[in-house]
C-alpha atoms as a PDB file:
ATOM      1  CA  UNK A   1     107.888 137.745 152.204  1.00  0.00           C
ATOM      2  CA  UNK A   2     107.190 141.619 151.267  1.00  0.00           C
ATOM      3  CA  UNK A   3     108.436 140.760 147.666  1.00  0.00           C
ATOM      4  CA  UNK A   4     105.615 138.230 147.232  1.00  0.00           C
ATOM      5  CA  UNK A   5     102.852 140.927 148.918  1.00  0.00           C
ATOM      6  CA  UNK A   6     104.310 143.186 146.327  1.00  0.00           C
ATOM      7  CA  UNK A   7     103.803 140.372 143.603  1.00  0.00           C
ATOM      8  CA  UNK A   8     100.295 139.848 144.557  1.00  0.00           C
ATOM      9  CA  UNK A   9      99.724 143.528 144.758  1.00  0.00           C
ATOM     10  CA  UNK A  10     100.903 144.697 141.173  1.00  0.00           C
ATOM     11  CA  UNK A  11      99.067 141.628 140.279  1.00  0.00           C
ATOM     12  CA  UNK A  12      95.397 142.480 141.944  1.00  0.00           C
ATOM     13  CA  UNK A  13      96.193 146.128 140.762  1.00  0.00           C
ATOM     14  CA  UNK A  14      94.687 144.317 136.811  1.00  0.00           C
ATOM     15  CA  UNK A  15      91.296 143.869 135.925  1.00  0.00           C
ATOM     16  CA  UNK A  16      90.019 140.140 136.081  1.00  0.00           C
ATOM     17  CA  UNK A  17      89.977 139.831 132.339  1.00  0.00           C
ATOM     18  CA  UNK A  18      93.919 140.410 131.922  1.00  0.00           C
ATOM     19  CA  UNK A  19      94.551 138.323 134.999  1.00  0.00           C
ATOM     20  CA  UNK A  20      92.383 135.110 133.300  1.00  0.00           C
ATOM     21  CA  UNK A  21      93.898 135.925 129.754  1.00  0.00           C
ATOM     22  CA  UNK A  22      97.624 135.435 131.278  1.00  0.00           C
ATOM     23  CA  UNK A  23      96.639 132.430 133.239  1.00  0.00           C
ATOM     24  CA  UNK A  24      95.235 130.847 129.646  1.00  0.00           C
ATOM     25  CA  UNK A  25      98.440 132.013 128.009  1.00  0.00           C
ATOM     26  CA  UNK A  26     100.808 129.772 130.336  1.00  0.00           C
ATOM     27  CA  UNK A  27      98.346 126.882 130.368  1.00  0.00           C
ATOM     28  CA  UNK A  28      98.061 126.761 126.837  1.00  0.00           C
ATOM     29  CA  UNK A  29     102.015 127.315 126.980  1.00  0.00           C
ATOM     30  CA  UNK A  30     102.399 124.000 128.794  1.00  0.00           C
ATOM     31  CA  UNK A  31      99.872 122.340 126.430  1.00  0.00           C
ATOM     32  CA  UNK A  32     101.676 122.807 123.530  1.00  0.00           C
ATOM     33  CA  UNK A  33     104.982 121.853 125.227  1.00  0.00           C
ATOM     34  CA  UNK A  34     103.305 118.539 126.631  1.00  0.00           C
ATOM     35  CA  UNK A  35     101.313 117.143 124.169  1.00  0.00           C
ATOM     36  CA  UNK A  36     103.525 117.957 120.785  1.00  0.00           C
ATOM     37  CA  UNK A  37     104.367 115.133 118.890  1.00  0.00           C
ATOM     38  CA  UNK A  38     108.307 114.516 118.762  1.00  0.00           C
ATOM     39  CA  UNK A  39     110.682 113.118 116.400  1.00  0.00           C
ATOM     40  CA  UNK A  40     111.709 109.479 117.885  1.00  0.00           C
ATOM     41  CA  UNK A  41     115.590 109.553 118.713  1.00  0.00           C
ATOM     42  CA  UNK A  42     117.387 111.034 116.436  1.00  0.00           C
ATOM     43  CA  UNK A  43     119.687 108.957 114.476  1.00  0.00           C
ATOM     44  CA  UNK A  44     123.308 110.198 114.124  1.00  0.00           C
ATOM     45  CA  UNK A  45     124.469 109.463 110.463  1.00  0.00           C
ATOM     46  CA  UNK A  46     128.276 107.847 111.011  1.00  0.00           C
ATOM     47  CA  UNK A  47     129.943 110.568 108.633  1.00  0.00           C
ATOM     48  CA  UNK A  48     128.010 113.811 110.312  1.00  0.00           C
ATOM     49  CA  UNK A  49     130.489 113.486 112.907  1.00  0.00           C
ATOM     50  CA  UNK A  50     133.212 112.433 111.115  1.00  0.00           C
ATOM     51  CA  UNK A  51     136.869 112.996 111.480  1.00  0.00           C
ATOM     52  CA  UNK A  52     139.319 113.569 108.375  1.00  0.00           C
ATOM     53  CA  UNK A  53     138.128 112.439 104.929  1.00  0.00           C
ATOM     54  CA  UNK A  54     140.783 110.564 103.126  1.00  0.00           C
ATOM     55  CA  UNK A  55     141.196 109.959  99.873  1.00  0.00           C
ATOM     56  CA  UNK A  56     143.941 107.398  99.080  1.00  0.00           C
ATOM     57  CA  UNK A  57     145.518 106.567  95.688  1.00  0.00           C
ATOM     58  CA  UNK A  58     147.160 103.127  95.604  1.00  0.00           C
ATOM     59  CA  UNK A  59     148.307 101.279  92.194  1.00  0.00           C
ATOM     60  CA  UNK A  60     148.524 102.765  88.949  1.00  0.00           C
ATOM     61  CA  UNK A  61     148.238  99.836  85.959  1.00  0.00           C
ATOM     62  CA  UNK A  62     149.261 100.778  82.693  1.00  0.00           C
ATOM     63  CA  UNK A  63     148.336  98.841  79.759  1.00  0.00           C
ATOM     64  CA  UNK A  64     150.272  97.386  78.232  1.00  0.00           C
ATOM     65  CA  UNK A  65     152.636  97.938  80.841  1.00  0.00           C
ATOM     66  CA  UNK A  66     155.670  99.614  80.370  1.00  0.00           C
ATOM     67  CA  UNK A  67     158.753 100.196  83.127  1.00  0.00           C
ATOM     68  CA  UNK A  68     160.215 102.768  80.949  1.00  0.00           C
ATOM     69  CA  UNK A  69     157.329 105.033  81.903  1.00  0.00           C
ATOM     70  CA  UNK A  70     157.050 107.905  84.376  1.00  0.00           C
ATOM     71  CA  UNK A  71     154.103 109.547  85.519  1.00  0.00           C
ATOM     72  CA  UNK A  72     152.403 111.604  88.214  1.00  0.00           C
ATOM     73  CA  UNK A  73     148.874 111.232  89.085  1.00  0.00           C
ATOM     74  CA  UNK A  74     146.687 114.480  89.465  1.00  0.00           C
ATOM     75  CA  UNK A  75     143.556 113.413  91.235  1.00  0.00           C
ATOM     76  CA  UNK A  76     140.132 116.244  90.809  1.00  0.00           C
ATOM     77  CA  UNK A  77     138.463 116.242  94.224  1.00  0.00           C
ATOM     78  CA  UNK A  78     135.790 118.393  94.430  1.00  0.00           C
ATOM     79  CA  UNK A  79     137.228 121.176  92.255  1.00  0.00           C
ATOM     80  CA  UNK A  80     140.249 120.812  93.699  1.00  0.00           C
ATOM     81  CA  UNK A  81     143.494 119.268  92.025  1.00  0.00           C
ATOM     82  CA  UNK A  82     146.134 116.782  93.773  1.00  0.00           C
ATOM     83  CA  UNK A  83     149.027 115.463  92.690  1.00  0.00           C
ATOM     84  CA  UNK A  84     150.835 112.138  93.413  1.00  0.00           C
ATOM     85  CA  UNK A  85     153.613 112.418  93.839  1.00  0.00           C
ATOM     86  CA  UNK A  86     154.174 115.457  96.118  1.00  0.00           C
ATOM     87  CA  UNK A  87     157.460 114.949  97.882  1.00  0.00           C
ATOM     88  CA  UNK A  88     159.800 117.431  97.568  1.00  0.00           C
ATOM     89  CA  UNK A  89     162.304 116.953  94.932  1.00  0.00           C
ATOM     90  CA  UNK A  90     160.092 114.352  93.270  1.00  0.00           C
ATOM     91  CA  UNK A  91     157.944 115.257  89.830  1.00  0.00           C
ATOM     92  CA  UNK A  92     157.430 111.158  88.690  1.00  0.00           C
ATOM     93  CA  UNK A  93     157.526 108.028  89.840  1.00  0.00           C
ATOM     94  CA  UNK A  94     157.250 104.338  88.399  1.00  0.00           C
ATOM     95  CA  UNK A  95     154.420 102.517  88.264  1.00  0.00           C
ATOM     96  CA  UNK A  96     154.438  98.702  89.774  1.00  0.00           C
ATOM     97  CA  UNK A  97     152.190  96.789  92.756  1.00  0.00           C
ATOM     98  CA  UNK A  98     154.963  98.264  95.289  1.00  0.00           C
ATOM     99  CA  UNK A  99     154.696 101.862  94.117  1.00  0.00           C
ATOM    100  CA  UNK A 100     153.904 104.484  96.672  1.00  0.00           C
ATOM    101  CA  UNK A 101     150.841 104.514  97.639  1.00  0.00           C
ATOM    102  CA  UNK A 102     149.144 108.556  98.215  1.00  0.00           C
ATOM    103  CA  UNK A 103     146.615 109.459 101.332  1.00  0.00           C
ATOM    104  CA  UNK A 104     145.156 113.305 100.471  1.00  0.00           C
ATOM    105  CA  UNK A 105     142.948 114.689 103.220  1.00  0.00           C
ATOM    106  CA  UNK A 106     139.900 116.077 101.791  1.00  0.00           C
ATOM    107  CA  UNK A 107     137.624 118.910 102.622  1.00  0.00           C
ATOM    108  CA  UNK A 108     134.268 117.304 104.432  1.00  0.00           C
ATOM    109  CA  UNK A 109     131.852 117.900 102.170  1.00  0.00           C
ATOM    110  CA  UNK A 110     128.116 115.694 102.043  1.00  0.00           C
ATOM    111  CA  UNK A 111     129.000 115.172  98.331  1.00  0.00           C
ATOM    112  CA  UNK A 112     131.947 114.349  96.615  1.00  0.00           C
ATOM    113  CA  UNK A 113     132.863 113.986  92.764  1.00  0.00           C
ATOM    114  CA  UNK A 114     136.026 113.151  92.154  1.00  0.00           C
ATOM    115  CA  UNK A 115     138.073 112.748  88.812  1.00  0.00           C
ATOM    116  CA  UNK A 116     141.381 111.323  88.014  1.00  0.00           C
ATOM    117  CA  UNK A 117     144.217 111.988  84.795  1.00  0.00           C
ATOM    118  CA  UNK A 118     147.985 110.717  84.569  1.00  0.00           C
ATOM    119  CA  UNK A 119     150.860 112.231  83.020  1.00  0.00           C
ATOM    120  CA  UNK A 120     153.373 110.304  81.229  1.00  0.00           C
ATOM    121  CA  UNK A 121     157.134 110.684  80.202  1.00  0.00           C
ATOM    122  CA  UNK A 122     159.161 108.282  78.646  1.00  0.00           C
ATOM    123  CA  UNK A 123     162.016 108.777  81.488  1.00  0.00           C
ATOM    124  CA  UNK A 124     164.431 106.382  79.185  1.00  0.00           C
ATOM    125  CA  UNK A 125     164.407 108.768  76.279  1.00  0.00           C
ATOM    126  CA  UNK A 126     164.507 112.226  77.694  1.00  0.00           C
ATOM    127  CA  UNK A 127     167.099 114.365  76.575  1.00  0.00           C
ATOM    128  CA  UNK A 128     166.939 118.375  76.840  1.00  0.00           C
ATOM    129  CA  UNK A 129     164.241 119.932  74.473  1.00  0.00           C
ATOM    130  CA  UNK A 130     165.220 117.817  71.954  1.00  0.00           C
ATOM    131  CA  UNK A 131     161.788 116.470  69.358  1.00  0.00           C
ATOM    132  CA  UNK A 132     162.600 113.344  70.810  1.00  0.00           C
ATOM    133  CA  UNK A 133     161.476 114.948  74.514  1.00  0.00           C
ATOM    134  CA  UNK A 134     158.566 115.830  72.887  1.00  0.00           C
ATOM    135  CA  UNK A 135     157.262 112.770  71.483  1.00  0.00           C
ATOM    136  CA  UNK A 136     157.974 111.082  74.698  1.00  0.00           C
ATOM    137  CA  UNK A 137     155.180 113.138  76.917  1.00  0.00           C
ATOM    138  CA  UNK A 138     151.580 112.235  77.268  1.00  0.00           C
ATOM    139  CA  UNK A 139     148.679 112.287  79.483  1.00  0.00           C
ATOM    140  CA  UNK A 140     146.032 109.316  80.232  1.00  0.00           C
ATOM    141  CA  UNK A 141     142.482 110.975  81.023  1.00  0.00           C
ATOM    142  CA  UNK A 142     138.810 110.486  81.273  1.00  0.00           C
ATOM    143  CA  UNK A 143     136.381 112.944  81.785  1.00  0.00           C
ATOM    144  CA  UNK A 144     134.069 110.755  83.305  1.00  0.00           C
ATOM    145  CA  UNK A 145     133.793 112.012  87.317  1.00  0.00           C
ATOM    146  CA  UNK A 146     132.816 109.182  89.864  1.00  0.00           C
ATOM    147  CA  UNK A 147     130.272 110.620  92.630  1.00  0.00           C
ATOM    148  CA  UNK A 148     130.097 109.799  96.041  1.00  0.00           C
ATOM    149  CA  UNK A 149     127.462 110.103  98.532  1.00  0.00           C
ATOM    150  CA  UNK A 150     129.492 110.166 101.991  1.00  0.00           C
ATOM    151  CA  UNK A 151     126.976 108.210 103.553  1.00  0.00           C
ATOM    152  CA  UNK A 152     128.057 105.192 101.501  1.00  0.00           C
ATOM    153  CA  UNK A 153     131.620 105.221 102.872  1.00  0.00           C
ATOM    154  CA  UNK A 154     133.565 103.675 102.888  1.00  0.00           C
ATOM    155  CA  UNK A 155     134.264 103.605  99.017  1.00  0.00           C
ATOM    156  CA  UNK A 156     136.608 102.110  97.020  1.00  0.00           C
ATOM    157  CA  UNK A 157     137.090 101.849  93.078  1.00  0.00           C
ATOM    158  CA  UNK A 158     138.799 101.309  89.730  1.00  0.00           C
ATOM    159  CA  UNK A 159     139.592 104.319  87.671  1.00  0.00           C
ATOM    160  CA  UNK A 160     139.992 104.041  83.720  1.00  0.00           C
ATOM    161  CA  UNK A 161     141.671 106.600  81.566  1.00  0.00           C
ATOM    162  CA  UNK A 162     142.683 106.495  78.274  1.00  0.00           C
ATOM    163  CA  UNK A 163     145.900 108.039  76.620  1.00  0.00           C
ATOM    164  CA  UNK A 164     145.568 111.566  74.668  1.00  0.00           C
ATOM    165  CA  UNK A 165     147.967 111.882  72.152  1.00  0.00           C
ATOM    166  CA  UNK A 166     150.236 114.679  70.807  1.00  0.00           C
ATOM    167  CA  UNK A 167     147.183 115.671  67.936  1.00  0.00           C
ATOM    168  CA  UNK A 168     144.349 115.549  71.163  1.00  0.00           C
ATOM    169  CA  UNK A 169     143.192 112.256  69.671  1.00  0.00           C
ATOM    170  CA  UNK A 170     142.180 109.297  72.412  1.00  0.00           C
ATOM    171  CA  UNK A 171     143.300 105.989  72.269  1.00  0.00           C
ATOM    172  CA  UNK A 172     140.093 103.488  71.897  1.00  0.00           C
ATOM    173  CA  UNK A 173     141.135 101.113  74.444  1.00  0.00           C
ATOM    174  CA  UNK A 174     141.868 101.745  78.389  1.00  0.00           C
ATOM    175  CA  UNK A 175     145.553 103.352  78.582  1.00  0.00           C
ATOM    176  CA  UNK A 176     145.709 103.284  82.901  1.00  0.00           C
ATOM    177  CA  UNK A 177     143.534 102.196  85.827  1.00  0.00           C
ATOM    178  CA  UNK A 178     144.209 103.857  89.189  1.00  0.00           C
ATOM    179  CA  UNK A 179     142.675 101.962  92.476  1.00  0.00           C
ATOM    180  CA  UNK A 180     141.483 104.534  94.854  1.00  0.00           C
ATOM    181  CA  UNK A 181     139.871 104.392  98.327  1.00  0.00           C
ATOM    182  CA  UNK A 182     137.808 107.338 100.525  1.00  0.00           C
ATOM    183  CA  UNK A 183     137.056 106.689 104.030  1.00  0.00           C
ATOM    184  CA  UNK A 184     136.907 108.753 107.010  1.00  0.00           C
ATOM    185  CA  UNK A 185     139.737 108.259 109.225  1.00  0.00           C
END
């Protein structure tokens, strides 16, 4: 009770003018706060709260096909380069609908562009450095990046590179096609 006489009494100790003015203040206050217009409910966009973005490289098609081949896949993800595959002890693998199949957890970005190339060896016909070694390297690639708004994932696609050869020349037709998915696990 003597805390609210003092209240009243620093209070009365103002002139009428300041007393009305901070009276005004908090109405107006309360005014604003009641009668602003507000956003209706605000709609929660599936991948802001997302978990992991994964990216997941499944067959590799060579045309035309050929079982002597080797490769490793290097997938571009937003700047930053992947390989496939990354096991220890293990630079290539074969290519087939039962090859291993690659999940890469991305950073989670809004945007995505994402790029692919292969790297060949003719696994059959390597022997030391020999000219032969040589002639049996190559690399598939495209330059062509596929972007992805994260709001549209799930996404899945077909990649298409063609082969480079040893004088930087590419091959007209479509040397590889990787299938690749991106989805939010």
């Amino acid at each position: 009770m003597d805390t609210l006489e003092r209240l009243f009494a620093f209070i009365n100790s103002y002139p009428v003018y300041s007393k009305v003015g901070v009276v005004a203040g908090i109405f107006f206050v309360i005014a604003i706060l009641l009668f602003s217009p507000r956003q209706a409910e605000t709609t929660v966009n599936k991948n802001s709260v997302r978990g992991r973005m994964i990216l997941e490289i499944g067959e590799v098609r060579l045309f035309p096909q050929n079982s002597d081949l080797d490769i490793r896949v290097i997938a571009i993800a937003g700047g930053t380069e992947y390989v496939h595959p990354s096991v220890a002890g293990v630079e290539w693998m074969k290519t087939g609908p039962q090859m291993s199949h690659k999940t890469i957890q991305l950073p989670n970005l809004g945007f995505l562009n994402i790029r692919f190339e292969i790297e060949f060896r003719n696994g059959n016909n390597l022997v030391g450095d020999s000219p032969l070694q040589a002639a049996a390297k190559g690399k598939f690639v495209s330059q062509s990046m596929v972007d992805i708004d994260l709001e549209d994932l799930p996404y899945e696609g077909v990649y298409s590179l063609y082969e480079v050869n040893q004088i930087q020349s590419r091959a007209p037709n479509i040397g590889a096609e990787i299938d690749f998915k991106i989805y939010n696990r």
